[in-house]
Every structure is written in structure tokens, then in C-alpha cells.
Protein backbone atom coordinates (compact mmCIF):
# COMPACT_ATOMS: atom_id res chain seq x y z
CA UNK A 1 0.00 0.00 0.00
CA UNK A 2 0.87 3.50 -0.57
CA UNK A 3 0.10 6.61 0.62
CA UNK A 4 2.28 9.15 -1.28
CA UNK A 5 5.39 8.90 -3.38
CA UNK A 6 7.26 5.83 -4.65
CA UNK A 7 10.26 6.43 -2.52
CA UNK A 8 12.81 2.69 -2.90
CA UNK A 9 13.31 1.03 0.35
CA UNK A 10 16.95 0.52 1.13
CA UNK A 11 17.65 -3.59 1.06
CA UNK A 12 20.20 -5.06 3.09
CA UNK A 13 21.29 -8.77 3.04
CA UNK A 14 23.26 -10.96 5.66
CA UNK A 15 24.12 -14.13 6.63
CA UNK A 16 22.55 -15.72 9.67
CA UNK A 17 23.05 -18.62 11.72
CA UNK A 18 20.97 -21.72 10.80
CA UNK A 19 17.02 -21.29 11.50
CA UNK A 20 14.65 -24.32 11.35
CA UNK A 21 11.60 -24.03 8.93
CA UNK A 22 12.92 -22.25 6.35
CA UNK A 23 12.50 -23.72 2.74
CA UNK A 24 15.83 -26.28 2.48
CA UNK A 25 16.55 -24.22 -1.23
CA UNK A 26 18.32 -21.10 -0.69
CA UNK A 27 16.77 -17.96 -2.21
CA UNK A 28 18.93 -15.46 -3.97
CA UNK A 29 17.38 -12.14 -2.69
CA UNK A 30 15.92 -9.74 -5.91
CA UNK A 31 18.27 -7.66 -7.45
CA UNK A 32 16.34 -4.34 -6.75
CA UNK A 33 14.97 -3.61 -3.34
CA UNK A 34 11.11 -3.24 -2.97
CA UNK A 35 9.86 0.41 -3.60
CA UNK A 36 7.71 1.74 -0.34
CA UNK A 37 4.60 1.14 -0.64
CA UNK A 38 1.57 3.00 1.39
CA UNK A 39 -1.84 2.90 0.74
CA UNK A 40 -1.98 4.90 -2.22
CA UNK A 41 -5.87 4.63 -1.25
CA UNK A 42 -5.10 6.75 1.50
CA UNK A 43 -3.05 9.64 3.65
CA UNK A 44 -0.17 7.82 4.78
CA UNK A 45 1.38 4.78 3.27
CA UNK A 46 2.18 1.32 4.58
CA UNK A 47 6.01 -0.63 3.57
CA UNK A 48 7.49 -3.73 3.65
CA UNK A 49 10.87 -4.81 6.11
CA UNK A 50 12.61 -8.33 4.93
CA UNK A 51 13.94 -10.30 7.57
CA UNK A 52 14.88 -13.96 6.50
CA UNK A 53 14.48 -15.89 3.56
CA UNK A 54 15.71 -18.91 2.24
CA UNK A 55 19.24 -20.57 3.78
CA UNK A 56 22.36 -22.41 2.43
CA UNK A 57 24.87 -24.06 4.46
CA UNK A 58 23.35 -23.86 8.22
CA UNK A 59 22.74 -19.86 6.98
CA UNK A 60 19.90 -18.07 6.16
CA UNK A 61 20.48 -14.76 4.07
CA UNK A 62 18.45 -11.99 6.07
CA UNK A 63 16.56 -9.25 3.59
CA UNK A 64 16.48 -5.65 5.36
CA UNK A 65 13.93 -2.91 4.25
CA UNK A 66 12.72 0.38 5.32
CA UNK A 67 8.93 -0.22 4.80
CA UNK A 68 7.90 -4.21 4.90
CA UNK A 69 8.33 -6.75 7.28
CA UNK A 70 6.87 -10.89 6.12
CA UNK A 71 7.71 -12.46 3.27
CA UNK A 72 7.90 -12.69 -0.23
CA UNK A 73 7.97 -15.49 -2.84
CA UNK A 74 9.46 -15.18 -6.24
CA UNK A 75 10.65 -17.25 -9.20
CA UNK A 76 7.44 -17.94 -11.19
CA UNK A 77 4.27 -16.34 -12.17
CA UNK A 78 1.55 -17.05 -9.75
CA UNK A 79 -2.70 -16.66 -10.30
CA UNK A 80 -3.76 -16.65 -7.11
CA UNK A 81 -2.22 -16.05 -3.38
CA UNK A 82 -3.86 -16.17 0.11
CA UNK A 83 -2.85 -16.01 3.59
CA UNK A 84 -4.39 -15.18 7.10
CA UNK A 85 -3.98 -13.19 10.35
CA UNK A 86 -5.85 -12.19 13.61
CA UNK A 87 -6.07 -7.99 13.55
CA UNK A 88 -3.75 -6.73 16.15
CA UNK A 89 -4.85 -4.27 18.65
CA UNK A 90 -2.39 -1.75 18.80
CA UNK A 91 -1.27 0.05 21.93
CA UNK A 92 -1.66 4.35 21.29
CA UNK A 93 0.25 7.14 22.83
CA UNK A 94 -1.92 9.96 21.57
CA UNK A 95 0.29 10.48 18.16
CA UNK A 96 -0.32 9.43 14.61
CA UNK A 97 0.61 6.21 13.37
CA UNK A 98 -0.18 3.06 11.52
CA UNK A 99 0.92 -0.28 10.47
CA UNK A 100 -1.09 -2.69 7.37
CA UNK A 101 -1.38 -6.34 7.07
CA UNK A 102 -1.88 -7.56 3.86
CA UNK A 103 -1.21 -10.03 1.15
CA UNK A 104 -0.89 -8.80 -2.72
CA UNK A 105 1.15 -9.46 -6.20
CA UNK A 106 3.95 -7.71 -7.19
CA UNK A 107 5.47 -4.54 -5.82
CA UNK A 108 8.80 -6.08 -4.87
CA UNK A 109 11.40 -4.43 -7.56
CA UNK A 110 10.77 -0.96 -7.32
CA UNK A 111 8.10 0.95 -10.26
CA UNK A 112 6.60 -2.02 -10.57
CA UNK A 113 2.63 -1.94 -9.81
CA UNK A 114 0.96 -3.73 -6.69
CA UNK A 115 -2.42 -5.11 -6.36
CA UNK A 116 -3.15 -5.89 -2.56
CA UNK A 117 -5.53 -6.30 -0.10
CA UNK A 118 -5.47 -5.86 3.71
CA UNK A 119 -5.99 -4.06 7.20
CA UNK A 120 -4.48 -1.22 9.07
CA UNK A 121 -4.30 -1.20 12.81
CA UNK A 122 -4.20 2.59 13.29
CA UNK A 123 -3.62 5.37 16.15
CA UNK A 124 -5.59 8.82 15.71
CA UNK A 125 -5.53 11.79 17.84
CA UNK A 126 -9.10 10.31 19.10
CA UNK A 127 -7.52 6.75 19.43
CA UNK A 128 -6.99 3.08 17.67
CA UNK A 129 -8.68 2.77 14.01
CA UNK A 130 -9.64 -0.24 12.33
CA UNK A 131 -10.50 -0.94 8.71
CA UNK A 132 -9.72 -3.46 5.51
CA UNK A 133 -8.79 -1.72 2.12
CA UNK A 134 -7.43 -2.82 -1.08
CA UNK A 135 -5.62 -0.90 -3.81
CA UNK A 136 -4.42 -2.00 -7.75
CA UNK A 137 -1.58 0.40 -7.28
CA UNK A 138 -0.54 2.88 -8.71
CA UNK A 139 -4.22 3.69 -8.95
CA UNK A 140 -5.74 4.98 -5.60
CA UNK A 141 -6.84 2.93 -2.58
CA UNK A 142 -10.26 1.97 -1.30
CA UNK A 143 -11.13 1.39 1.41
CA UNK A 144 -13.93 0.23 3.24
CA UNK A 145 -17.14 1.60 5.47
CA UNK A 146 -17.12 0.16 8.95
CA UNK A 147 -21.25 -0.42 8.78
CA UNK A 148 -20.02 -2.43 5.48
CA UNK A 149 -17.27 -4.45 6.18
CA UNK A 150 -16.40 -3.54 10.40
CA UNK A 151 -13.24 -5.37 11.75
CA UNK A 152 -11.76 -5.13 15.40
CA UNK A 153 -9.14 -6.41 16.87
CA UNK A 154 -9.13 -10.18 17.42
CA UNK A 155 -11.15 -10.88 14.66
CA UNK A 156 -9.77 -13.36 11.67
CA UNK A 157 -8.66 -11.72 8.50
CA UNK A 158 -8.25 -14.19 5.19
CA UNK A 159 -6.84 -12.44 2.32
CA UNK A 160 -6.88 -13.28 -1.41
CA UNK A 161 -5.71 -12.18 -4.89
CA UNK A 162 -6.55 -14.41 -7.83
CA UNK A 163 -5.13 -13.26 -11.34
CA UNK A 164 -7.13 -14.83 -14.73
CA UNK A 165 -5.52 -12.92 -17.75
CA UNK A 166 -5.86 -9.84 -17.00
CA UNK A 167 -8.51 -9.85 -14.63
CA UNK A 168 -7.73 -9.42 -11.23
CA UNK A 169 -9.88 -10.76 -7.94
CA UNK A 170 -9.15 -9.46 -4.72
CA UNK A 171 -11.21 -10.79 -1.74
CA UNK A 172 -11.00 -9.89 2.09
CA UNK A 173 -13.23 -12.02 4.58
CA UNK A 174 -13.60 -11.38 8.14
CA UNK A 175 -14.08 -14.69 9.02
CA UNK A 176 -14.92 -14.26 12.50
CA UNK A 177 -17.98 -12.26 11.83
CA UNK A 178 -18.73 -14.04 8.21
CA UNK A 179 -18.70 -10.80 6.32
CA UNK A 180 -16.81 -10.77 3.09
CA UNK A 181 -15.96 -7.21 1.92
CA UNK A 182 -17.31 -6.42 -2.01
CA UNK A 183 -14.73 -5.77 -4.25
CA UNK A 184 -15.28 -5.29 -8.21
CA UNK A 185 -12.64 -7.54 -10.63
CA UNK A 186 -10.38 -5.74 -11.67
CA UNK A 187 -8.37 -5.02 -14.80
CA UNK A 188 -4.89 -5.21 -14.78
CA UNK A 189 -1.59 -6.02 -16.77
CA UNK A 190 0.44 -6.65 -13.91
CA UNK A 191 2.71 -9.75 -14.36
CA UNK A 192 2.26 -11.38 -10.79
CA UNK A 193 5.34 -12.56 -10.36
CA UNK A 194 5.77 -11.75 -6.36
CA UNK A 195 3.50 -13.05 -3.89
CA UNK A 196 3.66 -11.73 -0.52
CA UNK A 197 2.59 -11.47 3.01
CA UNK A 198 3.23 -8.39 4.63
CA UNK A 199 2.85 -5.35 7.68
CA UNK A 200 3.48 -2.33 6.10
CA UNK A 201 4.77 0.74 7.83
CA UNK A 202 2.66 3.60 5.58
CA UNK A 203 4.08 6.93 4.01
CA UNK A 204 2.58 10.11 3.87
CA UNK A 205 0.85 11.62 1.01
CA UNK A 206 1.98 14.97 1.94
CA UNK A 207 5.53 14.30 1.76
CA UNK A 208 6.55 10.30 0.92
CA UNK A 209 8.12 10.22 4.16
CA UNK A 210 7.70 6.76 6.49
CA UNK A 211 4.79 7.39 9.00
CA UNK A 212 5.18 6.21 12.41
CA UNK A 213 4.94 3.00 13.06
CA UNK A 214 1.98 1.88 15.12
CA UNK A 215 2.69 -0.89 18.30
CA UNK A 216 0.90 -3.56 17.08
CA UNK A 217 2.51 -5.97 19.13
CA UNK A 218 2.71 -9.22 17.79
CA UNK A 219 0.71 -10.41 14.37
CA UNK A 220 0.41 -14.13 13.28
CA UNK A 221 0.22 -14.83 9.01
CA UNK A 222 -1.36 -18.49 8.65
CA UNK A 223 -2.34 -20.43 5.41
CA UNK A 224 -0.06 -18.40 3.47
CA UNK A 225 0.54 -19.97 -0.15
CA UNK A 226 0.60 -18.91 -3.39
CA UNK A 227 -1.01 -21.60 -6.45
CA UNK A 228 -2.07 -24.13 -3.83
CA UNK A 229 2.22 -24.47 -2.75
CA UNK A 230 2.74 -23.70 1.20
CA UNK A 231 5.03 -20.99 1.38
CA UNK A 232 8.02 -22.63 2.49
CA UNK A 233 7.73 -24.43 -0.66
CA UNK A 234 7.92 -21.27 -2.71
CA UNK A 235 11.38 -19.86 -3.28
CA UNK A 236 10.92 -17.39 -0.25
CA UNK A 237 12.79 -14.46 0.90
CA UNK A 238 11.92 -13.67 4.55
CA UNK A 239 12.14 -9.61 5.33
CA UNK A 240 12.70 -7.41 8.48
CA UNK A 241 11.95 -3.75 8.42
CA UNK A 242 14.30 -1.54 9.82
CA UNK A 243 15.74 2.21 9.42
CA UNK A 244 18.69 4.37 10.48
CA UNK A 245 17.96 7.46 12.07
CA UNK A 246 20.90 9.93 13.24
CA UNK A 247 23.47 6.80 12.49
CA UNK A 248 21.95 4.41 14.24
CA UNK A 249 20.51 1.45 12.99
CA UNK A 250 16.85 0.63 14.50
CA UNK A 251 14.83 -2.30 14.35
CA UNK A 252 11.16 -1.50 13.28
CA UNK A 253 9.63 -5.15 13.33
CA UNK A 254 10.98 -8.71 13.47
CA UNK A 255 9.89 -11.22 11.03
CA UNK A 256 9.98 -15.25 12.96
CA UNK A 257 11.18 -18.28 10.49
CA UNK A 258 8.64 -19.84 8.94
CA UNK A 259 6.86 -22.17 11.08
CA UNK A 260 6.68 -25.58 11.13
CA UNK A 261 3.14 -25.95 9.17
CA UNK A 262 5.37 -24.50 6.31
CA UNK A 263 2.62 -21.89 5.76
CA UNK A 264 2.47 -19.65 9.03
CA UNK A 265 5.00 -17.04 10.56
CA UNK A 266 4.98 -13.86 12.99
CA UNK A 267 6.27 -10.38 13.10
CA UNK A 268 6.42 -8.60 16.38
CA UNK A 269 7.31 -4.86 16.30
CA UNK A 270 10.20 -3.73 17.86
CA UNK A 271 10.47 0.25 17.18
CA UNK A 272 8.13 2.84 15.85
């Protein structure tokens, strides 16, 4: 998602001890960092941060961004991708900030487009916001009316893009309340050929900038795969967000290996 600019995320790569879970193939991170996105549906936008990916050798190459945190599979093109997660409540301290969950095509290199669909766990100067959206960027975002398609924290998200030709299905359920959220198909000659899972920290509209990210504590991704393949059995890259600010080097959410069930993972924020 984006909410201003196309600013490129700065991508970082290192070599890790050994994790468990991982895909046993090692992935060769992309050659061009992601480009933050934000809800370009919206003021502010939300980014990716890479944290692990695939390993080689008892190592696991670690992918750094500014903007995402999750993970993101590669190598083919894919037609339809899906994953889950329980909305976070976040924890407000009376300023401005948010942080999206969502799952989507594309978007990795940067100029590419992006369709996605997700939430946002949000703070306001009147307090925590809740709400699913989707966005075909670089057209705007949507999102959606709470009397329509109302989500709260603790309630179980499942996500979807489908791809036919050029037609383009996005889908957001709340499954705990059985509402599914309309979306129109949509037309699009995106390639598809990322798949990913993500929190987002958004930028601004006003000025491209990285908005604050909210606390959202700790959110769980489950089911993820991409054409019916678990995601540890997609060529993976695993991504942590983090920044520098004044020189230093700060950790804005952790990404977990990828679970046992080969389709489920966490990040936990760190830093906003």
C-alpha cells in the first residue's frame, strides 16, 4: 500500500546462523529492493521490512527494508495467493501512526505496480482505528465503510488475490464475523510474479516520508501460499523492516522463520 510517493526502500542482506523451517533451497534475494509502498488509497502509506528468507549451508540470508516486514515469494508467475492473520490491537500514545497487514502481487522491484488487499491497525488523535482496504496500485486505494465491512481487533482476517488474464480478484473475509468485503474484478496487466505477506509501515501523502509505526505488538500470518504451494515451498525471501535514524541502525519489526506448518510465521514490532 501506498500513501504518497514511490520512494525505494533501502535492502540489506546478511548471513545468519541456521534457522529451522525455512525452505531447504536457498533464495537469492531480488536484485532491486522493494519500492515503499503506502496505501496509495489513503493519507499515509504502509512498507514492507525483509527479515529472512531462504538458507544455504546452516545460513539463512536476512533481507532488510525500510517499509515491509513478512515475506515474499518469487521465481514464477503465480494466479492466485492467500494467507491469514488475527487484527492486532495496537497500543496508542496519543500520536499518529499506523501499520497494514496484507497479502498482494507484485510490488517487490521498485516501479513495478501492486495489487493488494489488507488491514491497518491505526492510532488517531481520538484513538486506535480499524478498517480493511485494497488498492491495484498505482491507482488509488479503497477502502472500506465500517457499517459495510467492520473489523476489530481479534477478529480473523483471510486475504486473497486471484489473477485470470488480465482480470484481477481481490477478496478480504472477516471470518470471525462471516462478512466478506465487495470488491469489483479488476483489470490489470500486472505480471504477478511476487507473492507476498506483509505489515506495512505507511508513508505520507503529503511528503513520501515513512509514518510512524503503530505498536501492534505481535501479528500471526497463517495459510499463506501462493497456487495451492505452502510458502516454504515457494522460493521465499523472509524480510525485516528496519531504518537508520541519526546513524543508528533501529529495528522497526521482526519477522519469525517460517513455522513448522510450512505456511504460518509472525512479526512482532520492535520500534516505531
Amino acid at each position: 500500500m501506498y500513501r504518497l510517493g514511490a520512494t525505494v526502500a533501502t535492502m540489506t542482506v546478511v548471513a545468519v546462523a541456521g534457522f529451522p523451517g525455512l525452505a531447504a533451497t536457498a533464495s537469492t534475494p531480488p536484485s532491486a529492493p522493494p519500492a515503499i509502498r503506502g496505501l496509495a488509497h489513503r493519507a499515509g502509506g504502509h512498507g514492507t521490512a525483509g527479515t529472512m528468507v531462504g538458507r544455504a549451508g546452516g545460513a539463512r540470508a536476512v533481507v532488510t527494508t525500510s517499509n515491509w516486514a513478512g515475506y515474499v515469494a518469487t521465481g514464477t508467475a503465480f494466479t492466485d495467493v492467500v494467507g491469514s492473520w488475527t487484527e492486532p490491537a495496537v497500543t496508542c500514545t496519543g500520536k499518529a501512526q499506523q501499520a497494514a497487514f496484507w497479502v498482494g502481487f507484485d510490488g517487490w522491484l521498485a516501479l513495478s505496480p501492486l495489487e493488494q488487499v489488507g488491514s491497518d491497525s491505526d492510532c488517531t488523535k481520538k484513538g486506535a482505528s480499524y478498517y480493511a482496504w485494497w488498492q491495484m496500485y498505482p491507482a488509488t486505494y479503497h477502502t472500506f465503510p465500517h457499517k459495510l465491512c467492520p473489523v476489530a481487533p481479534g477478529d480473523t482476517l483471510t486475504a486473497s488475490v486471484t489473477k485470470s488474464g488480465n482480470d484481477f480478484t481481490l477478496r478480504i473475509t472477516d471470518t470471525t464475523r462471516g462478512v466478506t468485503c465487495p470488491i469489483p474484478t479488476q483489470t490489470s496487466s500486472a505480471p504477478a510474479t511476487s507473492a507476498e505477506w506483509v505489515v506495512e509501515d505507511p508513508s505520507s501523502n503529503l511528503t513520501g516520508s515513512l509514518l510512524k509505526l503503530a505498536d501492534f505488538g505481535t501479528v500471526n500470518f497463517s495459510g499463506a501460499s501462493a497456487d495451492g504451494t505452502s510458502l516454504s515451498s515457494l522460493t521465499n525471501d523472509g524480510i525485516t523492516m528496519q531504518t537508520r535514524r541519526g546513524g543508528a541502525v533501529i529495528l522497526k519489526a521482526e519477522t519469525t522463520p517460517i513455522f513448522a506448518d510450512g505456511a504460518s510465521f509472525g512479526v512482532t514490532w520492535q520500534h516505531s
